[in-house]
N, C-alpha and C. Protein backbone atom coordinates (compact mmCIF):
# COMPACT_ATOMS: atom_id res chain seq x y z
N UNK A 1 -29.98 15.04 11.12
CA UNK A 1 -31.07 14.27 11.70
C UNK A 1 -30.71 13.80 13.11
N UNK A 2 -29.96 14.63 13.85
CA UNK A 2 -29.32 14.79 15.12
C UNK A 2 -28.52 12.94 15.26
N UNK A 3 -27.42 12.57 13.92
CA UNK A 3 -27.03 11.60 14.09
C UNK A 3 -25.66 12.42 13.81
N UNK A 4 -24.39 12.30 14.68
CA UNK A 4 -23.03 12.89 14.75
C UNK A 4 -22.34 12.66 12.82
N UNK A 5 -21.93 13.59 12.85
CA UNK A 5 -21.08 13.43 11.30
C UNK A 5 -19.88 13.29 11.59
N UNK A 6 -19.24 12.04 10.93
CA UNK A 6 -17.89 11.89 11.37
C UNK A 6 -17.18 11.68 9.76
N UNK A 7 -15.65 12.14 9.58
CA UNK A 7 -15.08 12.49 8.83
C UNK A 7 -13.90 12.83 9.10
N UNK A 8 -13.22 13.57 7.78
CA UNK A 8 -11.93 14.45 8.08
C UNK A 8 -11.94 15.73 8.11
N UNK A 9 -11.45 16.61 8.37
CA UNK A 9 -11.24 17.53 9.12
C UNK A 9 -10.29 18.50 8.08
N UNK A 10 -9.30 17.12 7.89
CA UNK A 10 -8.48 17.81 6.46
C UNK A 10 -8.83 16.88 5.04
N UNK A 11 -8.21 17.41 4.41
CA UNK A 11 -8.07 16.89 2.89
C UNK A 11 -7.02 15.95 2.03
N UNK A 12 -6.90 15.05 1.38
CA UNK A 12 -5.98 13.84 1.51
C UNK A 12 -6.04 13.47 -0.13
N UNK A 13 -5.49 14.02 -0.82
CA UNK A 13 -5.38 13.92 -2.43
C UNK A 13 -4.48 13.03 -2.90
N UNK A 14 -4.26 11.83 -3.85
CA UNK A 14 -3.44 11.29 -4.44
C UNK A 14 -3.30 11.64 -6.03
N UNK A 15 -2.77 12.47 -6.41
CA UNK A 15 -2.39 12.69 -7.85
C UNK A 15 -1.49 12.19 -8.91
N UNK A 16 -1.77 11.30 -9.78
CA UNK A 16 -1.00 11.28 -10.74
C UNK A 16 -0.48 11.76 -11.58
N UNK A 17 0.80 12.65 -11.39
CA UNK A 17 1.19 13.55 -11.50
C UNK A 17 1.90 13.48 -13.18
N UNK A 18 1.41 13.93 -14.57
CA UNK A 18 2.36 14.05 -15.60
C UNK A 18 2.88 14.84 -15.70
N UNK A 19 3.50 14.26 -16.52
CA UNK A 19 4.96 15.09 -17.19
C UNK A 19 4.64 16.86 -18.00
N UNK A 20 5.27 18.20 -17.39
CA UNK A 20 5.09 18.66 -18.30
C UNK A 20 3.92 19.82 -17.02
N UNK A 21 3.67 18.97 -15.75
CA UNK A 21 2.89 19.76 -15.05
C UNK A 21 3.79 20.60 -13.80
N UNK A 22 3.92 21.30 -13.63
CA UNK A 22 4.77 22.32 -12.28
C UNK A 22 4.28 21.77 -11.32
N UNK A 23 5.02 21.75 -10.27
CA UNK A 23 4.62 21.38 -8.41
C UNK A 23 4.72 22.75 -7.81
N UNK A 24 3.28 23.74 -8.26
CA UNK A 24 3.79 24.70 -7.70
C UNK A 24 2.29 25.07 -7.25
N UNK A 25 1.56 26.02 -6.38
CA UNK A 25 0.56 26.60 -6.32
C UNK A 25 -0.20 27.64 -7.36
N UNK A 26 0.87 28.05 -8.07
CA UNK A 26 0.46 29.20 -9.14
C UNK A 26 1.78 29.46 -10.22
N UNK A 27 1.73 29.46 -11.34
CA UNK A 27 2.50 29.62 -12.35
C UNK A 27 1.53 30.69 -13.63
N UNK A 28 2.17 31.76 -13.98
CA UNK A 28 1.57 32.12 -14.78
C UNK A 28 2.07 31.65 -16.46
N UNK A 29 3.01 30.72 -16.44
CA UNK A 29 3.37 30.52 -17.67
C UNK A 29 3.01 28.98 -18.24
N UNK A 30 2.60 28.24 -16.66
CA UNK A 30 2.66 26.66 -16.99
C UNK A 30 1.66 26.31 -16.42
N UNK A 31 0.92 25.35 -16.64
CA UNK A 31 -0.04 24.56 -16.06
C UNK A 31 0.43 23.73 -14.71
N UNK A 32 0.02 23.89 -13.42
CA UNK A 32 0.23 23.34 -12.37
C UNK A 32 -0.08 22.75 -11.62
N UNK A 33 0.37 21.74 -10.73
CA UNK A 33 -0.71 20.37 -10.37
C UNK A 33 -2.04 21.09 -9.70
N UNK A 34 -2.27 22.46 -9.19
CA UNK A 34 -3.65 22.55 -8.26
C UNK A 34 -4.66 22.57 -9.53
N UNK A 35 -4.01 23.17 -11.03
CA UNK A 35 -5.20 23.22 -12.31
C UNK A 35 -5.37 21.90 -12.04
N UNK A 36 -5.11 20.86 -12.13
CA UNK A 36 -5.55 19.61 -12.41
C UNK A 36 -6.74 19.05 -11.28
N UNK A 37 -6.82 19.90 -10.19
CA UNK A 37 -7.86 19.35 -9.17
C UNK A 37 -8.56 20.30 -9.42
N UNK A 38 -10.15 19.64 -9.46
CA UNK A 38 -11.67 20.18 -9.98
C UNK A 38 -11.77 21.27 -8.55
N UNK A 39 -12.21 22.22 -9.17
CA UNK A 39 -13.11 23.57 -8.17
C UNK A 39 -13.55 22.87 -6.90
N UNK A 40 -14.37 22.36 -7.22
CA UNK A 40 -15.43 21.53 -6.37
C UNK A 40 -14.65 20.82 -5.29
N UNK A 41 -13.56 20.29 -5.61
CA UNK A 41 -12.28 19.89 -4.71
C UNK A 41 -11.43 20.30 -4.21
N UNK A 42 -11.47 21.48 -4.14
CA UNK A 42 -10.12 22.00 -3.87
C UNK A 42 -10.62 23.04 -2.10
N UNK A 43 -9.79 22.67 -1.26
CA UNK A 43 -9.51 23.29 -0.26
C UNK A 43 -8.83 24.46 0.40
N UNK A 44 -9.40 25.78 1.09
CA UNK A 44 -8.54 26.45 1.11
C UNK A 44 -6.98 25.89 2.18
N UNK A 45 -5.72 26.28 1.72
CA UNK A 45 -4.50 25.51 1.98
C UNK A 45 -3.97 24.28 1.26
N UNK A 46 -4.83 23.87 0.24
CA UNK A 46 -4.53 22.97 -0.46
C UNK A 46 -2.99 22.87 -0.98
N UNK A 47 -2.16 22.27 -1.25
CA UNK A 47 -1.08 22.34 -1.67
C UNK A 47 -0.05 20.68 -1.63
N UNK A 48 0.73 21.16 -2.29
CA UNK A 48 1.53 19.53 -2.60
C UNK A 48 2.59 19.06 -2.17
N UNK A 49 2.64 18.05 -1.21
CA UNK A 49 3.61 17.78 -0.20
C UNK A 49 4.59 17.49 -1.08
N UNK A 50 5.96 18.34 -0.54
CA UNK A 50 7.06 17.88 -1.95
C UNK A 50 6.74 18.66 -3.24
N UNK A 51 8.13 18.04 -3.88
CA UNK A 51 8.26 18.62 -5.51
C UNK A 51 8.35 17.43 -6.06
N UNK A 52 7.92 17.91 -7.15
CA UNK A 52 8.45 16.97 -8.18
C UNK A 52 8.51 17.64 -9.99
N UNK A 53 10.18 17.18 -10.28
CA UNK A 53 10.29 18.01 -11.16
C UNK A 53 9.30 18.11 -12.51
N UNK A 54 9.32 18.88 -13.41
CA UNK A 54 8.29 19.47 -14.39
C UNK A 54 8.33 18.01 -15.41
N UNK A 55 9.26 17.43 -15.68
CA UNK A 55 9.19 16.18 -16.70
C UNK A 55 8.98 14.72 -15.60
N UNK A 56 8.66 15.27 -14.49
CA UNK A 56 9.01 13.29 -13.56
C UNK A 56 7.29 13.27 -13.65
N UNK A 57 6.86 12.31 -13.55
CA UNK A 57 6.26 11.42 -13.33
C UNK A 57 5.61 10.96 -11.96
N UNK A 58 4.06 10.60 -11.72
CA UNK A 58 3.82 9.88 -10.52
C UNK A 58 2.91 10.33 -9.23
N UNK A 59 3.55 9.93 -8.27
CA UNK A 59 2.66 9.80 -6.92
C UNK A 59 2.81 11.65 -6.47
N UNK A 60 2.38 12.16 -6.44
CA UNK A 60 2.01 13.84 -5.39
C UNK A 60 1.01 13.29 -4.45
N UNK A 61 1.03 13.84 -3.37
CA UNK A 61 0.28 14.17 -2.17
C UNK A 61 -0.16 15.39 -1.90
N UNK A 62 -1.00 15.67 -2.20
CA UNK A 62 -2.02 16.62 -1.78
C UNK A 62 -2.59 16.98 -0.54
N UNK A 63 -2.47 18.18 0.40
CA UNK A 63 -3.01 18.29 1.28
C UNK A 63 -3.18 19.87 2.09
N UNK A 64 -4.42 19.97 2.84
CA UNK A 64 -4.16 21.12 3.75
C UNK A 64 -4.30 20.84 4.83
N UNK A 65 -3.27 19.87 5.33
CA UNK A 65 -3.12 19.34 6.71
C UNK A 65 -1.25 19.57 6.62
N UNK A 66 -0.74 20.90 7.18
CA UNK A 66 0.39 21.31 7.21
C UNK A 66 1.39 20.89 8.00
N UNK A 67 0.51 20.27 9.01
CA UNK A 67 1.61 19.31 10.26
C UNK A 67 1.73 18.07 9.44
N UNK A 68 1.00 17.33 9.08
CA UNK A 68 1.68 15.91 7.86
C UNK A 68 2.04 16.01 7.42
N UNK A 69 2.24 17.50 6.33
CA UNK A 69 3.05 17.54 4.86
C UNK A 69 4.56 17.91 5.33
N UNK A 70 4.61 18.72 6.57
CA UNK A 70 5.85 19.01 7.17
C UNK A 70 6.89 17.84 7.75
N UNK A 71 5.26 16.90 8.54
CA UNK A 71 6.12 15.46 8.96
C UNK A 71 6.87 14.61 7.69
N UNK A 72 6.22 14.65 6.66
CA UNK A 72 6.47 13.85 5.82
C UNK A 72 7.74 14.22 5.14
N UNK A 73 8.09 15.11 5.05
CA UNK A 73 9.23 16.32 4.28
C UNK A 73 10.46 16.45 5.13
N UNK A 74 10.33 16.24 6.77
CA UNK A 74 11.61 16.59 7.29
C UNK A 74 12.42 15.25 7.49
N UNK A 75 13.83 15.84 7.46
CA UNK A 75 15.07 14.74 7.02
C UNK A 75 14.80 13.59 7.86
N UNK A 76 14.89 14.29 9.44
CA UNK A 76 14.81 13.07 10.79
C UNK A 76 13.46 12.31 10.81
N UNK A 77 12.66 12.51 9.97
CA UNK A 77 11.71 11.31 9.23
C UNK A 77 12.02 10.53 8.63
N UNK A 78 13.02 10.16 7.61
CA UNK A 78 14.01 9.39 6.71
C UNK A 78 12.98 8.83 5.79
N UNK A 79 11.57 9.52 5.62
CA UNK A 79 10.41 9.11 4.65
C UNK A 79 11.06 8.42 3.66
N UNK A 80 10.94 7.36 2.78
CA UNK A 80 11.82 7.05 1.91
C UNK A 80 10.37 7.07 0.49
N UNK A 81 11.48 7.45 -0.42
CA UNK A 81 10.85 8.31 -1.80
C UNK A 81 10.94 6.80 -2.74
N UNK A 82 9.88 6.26 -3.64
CA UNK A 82 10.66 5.13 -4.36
C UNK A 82 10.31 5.89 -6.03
N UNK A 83 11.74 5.29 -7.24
CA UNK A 83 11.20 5.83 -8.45
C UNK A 83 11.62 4.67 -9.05
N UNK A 84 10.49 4.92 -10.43
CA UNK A 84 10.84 3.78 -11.56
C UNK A 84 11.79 4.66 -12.69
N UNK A 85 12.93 3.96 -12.87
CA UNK A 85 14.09 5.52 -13.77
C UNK A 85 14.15 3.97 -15.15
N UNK A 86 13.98 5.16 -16.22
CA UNK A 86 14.98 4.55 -17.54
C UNK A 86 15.51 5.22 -18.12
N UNK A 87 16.86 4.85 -18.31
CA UNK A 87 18.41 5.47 -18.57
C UNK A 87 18.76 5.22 -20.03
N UNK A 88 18.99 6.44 -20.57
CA UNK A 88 19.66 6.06 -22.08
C UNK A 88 20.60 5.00 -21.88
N UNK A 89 21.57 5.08 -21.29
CA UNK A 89 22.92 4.21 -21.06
C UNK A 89 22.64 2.91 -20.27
N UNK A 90 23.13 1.83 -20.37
CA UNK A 90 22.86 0.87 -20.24
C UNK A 90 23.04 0.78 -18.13
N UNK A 91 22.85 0.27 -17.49
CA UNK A 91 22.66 0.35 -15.93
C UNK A 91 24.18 -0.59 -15.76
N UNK A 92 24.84 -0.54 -14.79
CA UNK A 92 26.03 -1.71 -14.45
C UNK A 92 25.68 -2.20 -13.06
N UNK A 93 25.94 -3.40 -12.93
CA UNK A 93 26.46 -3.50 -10.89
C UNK A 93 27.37 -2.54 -10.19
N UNK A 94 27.95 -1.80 -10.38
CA UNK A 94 28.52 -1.01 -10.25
C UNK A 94 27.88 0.15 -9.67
N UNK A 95 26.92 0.39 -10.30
CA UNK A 95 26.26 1.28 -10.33
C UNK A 95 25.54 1.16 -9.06
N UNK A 96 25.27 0.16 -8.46
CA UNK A 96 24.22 -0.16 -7.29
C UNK A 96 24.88 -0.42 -6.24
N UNK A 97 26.65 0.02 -6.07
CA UNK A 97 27.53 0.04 -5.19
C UNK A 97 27.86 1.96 -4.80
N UNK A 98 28.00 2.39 -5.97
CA UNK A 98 28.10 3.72 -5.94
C UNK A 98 26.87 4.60 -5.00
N UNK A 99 26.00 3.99 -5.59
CA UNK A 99 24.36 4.44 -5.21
C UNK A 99 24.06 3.80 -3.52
N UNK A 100 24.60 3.10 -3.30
CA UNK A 100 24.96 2.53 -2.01
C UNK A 100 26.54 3.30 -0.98
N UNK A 101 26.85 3.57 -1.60
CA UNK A 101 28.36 4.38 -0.87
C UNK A 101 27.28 6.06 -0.83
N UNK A 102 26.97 6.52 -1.48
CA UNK A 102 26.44 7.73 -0.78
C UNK A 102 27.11 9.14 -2.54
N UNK A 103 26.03 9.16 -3.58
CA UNK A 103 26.75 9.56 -4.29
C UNK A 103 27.38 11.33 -3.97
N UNK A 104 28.69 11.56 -4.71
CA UNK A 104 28.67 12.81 -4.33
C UNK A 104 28.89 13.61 -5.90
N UNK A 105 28.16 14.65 -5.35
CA UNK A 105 27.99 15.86 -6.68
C UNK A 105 29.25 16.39 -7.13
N UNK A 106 28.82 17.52 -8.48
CA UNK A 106 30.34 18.17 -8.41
C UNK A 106 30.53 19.06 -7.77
N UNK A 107 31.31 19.69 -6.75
CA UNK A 107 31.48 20.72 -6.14
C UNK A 107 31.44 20.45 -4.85
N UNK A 108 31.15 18.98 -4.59
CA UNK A 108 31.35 17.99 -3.20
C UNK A 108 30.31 18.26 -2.47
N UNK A 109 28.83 18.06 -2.73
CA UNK A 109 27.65 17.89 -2.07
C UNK A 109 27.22 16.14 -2.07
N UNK A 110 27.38 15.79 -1.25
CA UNK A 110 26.90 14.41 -0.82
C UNK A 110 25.87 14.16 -0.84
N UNK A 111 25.22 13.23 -1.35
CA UNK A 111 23.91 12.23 -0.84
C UNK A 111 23.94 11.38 0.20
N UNK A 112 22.91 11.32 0.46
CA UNK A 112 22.59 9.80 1.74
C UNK A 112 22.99 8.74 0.41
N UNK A 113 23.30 7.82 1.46
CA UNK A 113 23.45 6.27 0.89
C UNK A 113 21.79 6.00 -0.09
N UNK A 114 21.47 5.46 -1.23
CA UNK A 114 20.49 4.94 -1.72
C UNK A 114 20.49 3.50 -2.29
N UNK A 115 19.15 2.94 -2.26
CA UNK A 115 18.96 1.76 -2.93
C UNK A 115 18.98 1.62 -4.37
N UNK A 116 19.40 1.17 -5.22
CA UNK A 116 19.69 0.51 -6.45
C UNK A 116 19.06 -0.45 -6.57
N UNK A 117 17.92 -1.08 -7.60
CA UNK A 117 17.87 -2.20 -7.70
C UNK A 117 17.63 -2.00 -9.57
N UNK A 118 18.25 -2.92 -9.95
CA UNK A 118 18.02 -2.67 -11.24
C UNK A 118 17.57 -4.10 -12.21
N UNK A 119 16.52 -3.35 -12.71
CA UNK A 119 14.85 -4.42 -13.26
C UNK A 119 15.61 -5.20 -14.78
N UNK A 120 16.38 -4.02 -15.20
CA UNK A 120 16.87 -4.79 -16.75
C UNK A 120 18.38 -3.66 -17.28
N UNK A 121 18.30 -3.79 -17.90
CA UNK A 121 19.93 -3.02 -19.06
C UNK A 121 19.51 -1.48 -18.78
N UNK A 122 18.27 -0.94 -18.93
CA UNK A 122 17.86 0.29 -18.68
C UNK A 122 16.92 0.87 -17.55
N UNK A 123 16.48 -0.20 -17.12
CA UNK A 123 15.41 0.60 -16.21
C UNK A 123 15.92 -0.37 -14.77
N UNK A 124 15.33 0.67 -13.65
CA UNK A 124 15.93 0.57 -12.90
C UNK A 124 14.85 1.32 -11.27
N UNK A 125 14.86 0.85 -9.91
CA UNK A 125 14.05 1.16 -8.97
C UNK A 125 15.28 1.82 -8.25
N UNK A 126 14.91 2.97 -7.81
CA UNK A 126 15.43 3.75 -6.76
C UNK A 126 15.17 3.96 -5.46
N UNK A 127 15.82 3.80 -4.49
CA UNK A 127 15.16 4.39 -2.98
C UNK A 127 15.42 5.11 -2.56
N UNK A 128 15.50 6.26 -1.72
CA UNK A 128 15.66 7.20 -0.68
C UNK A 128 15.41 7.93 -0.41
N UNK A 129 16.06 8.80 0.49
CA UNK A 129 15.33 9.45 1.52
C UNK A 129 15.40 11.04 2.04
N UNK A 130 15.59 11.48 0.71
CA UNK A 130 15.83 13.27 0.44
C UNK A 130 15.68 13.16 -0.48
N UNK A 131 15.64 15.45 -0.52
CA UNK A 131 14.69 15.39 -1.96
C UNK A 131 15.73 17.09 -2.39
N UNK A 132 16.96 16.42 -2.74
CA UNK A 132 17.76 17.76 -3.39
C UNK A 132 17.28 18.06 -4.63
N UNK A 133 17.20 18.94 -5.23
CA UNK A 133 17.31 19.62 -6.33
C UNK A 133 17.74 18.81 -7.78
N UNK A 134 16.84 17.99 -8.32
CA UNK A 134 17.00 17.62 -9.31
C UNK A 134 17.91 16.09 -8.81
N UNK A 135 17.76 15.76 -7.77
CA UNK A 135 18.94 14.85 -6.68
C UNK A 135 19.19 13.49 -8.09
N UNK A 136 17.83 12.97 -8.63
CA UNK A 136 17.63 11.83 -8.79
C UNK A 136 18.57 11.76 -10.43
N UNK A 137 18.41 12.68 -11.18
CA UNK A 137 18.85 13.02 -12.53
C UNK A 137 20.36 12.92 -12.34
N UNK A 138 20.78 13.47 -11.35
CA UNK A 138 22.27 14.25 -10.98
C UNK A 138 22.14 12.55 -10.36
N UNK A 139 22.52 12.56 -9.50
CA UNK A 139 22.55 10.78 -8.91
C UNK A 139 23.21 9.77 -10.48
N UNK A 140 22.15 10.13 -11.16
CA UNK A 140 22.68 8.87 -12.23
C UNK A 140 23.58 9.40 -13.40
N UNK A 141 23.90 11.14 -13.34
CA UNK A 141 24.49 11.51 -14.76
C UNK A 141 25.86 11.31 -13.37
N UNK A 142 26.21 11.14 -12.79
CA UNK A 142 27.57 11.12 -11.75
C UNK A 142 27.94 9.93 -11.98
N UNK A 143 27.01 8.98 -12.52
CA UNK A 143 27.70 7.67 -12.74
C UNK A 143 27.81 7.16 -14.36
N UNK A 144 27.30 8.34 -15.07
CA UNK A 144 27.60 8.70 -16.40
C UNK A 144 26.45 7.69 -17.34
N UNK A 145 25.06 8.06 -16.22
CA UNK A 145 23.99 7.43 -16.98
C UNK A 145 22.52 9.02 -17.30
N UNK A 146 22.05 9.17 -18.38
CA UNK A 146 21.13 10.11 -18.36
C UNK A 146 19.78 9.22 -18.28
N UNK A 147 19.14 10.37 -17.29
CA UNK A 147 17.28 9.91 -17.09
C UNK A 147 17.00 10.01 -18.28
N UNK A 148 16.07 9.75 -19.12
CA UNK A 148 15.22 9.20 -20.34
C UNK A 148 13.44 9.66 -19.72
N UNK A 149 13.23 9.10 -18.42
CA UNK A 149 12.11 8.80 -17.86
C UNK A 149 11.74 8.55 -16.73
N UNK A 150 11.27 9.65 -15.88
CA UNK A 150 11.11 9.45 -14.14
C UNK A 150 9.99 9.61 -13.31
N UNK A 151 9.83 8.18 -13.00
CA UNK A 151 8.22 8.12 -12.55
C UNK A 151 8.22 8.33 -10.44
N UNK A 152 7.82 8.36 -9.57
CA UNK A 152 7.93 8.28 -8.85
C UNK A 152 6.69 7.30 -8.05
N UNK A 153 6.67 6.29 -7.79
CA UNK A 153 5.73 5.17 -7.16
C UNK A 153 5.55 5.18 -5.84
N UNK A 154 6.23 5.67 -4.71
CA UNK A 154 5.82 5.83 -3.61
C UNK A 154 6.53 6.62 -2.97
N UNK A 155 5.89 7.20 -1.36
CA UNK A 155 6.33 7.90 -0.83
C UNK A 155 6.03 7.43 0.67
N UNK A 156 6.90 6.83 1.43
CA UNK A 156 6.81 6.57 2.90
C UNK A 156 5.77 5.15 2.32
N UNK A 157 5.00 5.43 3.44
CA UNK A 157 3.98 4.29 3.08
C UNK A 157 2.84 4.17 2.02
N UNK A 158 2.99 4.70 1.30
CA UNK A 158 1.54 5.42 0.09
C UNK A 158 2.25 5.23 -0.71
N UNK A 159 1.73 4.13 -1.75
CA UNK A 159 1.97 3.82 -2.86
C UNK A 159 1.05 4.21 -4.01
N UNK A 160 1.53 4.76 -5.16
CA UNK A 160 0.88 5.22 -6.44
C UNK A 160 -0.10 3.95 -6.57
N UNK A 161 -1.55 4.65 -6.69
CA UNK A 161 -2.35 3.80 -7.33
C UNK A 161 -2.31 3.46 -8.49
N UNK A 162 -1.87 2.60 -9.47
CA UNK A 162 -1.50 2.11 -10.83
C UNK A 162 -3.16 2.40 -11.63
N UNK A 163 -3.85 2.32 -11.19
CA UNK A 163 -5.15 1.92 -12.00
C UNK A 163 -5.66 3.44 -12.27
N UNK A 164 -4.82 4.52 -11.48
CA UNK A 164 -5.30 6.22 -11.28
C UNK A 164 -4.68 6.46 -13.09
N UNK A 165 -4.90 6.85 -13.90
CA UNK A 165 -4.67 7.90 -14.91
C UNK A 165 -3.69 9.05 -14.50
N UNK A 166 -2.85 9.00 -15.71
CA UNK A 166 -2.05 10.32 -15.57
C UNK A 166 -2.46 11.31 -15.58
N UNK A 167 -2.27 12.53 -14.53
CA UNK A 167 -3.42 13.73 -14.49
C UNK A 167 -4.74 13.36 -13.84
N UNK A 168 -4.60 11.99 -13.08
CA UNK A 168 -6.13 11.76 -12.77
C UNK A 168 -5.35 12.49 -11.02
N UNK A 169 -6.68 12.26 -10.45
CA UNK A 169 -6.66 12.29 -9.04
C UNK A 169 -7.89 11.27 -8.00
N UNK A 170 -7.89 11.50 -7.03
CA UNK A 170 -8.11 10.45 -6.04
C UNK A 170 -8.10 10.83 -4.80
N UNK A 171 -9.12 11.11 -3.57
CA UNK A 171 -8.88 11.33 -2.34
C UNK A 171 -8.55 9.56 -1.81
N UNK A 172 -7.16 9.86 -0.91
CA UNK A 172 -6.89 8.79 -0.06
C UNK A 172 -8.27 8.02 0.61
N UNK A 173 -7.58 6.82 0.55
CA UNK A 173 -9.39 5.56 1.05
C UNK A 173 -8.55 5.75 2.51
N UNK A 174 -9.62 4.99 3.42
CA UNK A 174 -9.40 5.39 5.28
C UNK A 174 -8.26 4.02 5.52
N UNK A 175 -7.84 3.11 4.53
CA UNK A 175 -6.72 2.40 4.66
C UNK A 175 -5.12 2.91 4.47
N UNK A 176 -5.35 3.86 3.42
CA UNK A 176 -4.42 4.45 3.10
C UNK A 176 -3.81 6.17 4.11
N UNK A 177 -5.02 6.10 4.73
CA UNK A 177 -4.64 7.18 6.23
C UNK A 177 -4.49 6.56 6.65
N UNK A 178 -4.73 5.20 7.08
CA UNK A 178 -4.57 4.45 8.70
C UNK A 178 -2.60 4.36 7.91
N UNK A 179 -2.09 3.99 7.08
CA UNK A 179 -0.50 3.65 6.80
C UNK A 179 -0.10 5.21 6.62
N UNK A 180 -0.35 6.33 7.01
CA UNK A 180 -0.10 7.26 6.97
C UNK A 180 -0.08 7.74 8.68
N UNK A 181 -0.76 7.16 9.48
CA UNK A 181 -0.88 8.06 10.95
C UNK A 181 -0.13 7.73 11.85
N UNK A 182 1.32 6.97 11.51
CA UNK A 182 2.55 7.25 12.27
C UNK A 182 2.60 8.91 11.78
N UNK A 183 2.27 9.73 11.18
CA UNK A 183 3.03 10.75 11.03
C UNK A 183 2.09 11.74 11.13
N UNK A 184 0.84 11.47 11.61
CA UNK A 184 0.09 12.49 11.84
C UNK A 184 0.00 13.04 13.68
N UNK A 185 0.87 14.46 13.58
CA UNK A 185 0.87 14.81 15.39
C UNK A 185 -0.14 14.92 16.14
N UNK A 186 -1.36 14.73 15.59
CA UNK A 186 -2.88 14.53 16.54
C UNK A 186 -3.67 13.57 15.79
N UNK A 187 -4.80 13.08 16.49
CA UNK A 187 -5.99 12.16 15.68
C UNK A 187 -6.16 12.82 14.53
N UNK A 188 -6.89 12.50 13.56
CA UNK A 188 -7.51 12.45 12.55
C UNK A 188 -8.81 11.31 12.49
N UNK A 189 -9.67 12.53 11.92
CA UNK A 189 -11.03 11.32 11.15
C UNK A 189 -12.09 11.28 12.77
C-alpha cells in the first residue's frame, strides 16, 4: 500500500534443544534439530550455530545469517557458553580450582581456564569459552566426576528462554537481536 516493509533480512531461531536430537543438517538414522522446525519456517541456509552433543540439552541458535554464526563460533570472540551439569559424583571445591587452572586432557590437550560455580553436592554452572569435542563431559570425568545431565542456558548474550518447551522453538524478539549486534558485521533489521 506503497508504505516501506521493514524487517529482517535473515532468520533468528531459538531452539530448545532435547536430548536424543543430532546438531546436524541431515542424518539418515536420527532425528535432527532442522526436523524439529515447521516447513513453513524454515529458510534456505538455515542451520545451527554450534553443536551440541546428541544427549545435552538447551539453548541452539538457529540461523541463515553466516557472518553471525561464524562471529559467534570463532575463538578471538571468547563468546562464553553457560551449562547447568549434574554429576553422579558428588562436586568438591577443588573442583572449581582445577576448572579455573585450565583443565588438561589425556594425551595433553588443554582447555582455557573455566568458571565453576557449584549450586549443591551434584549440580553445578559452568562457563566458557570453546567448544572441543565432547569438552564439557571430558572437563568433569578429568576430575573424576561423570555428567548424569547437560543442559546448556546461554550463549554470549542470549539466554535460553525457560518458558520455551523442550523441542519447542521461537524466532528471537528485536531485544534479543539488539544483545546480539556487537557481533553482527553489517546492520540488520
Amino acid at each position: 500500500e506503497g508504505a516501506p516493509i521493514s524487517g529482517f533480512s535473515h532468520q533468528y531461531v531459538m531452539l530448545n534443544k532435547p536430548a536424543g536430537v543430532v546438531t546436524a543438517l541431515t542424518d539418515a538414522t536420527c532425528k535432527t534439530v532442522l526436523d524439529l522446525i515447521n516447513d513453513r519456517d524454515k529458510t534456505e541456509g538455515l542451520y545451527p550455530v554450534g553443536r551440541l552433543d546428541r544427549d545435552t540439552e538447551g539453548l541452539l541458535l538457529l540461523t541463515d545469517n553466516g557472518q553471525l554464526g561464524y562471529q559467534l563460533l570463532i575463538p578471538e570472540k571468547k563468546v562464553t557458553k553457560v551449562y547447568e551439569v549434574t554429576t553422579k559424583e558428588p562436586l568438591e571445591t577443588t573442583d572449581i580450582a582445577a576448572f579455573a587452572a585450565g583443565i588438561v586432557f589425556i594425551g595433553g590437550e588443554m582447555c582455557k581456564p573455566a568458571q565453576l560455580e557449584i549450586v549443591d553436592a551434584h549440580r553445578a554452572r559452568l562457563s566458557l569459552s570453546e567448544g572441543k569435542f565432547h569438552q564439557v563431559k571430558k572437563m568433569f570425568l578429568s576430575v573424576g566426576k561423570k555428567v548424569i545431565h547437560l543442559k546448556r542456558i546461554a550463549m554470549g548474550p542470549l539466554e535460553l528462554d525457560e518458558s520455551l518447551p523442550l523441542g519447542s522453538y521461537r524466532f528471537l524478539t528485536q531485544q534479543e537481536l539488539q544483545l546480539l549486534k556487537p557481533y553482527f558485521t553489517y546492520k540488520e533489521g
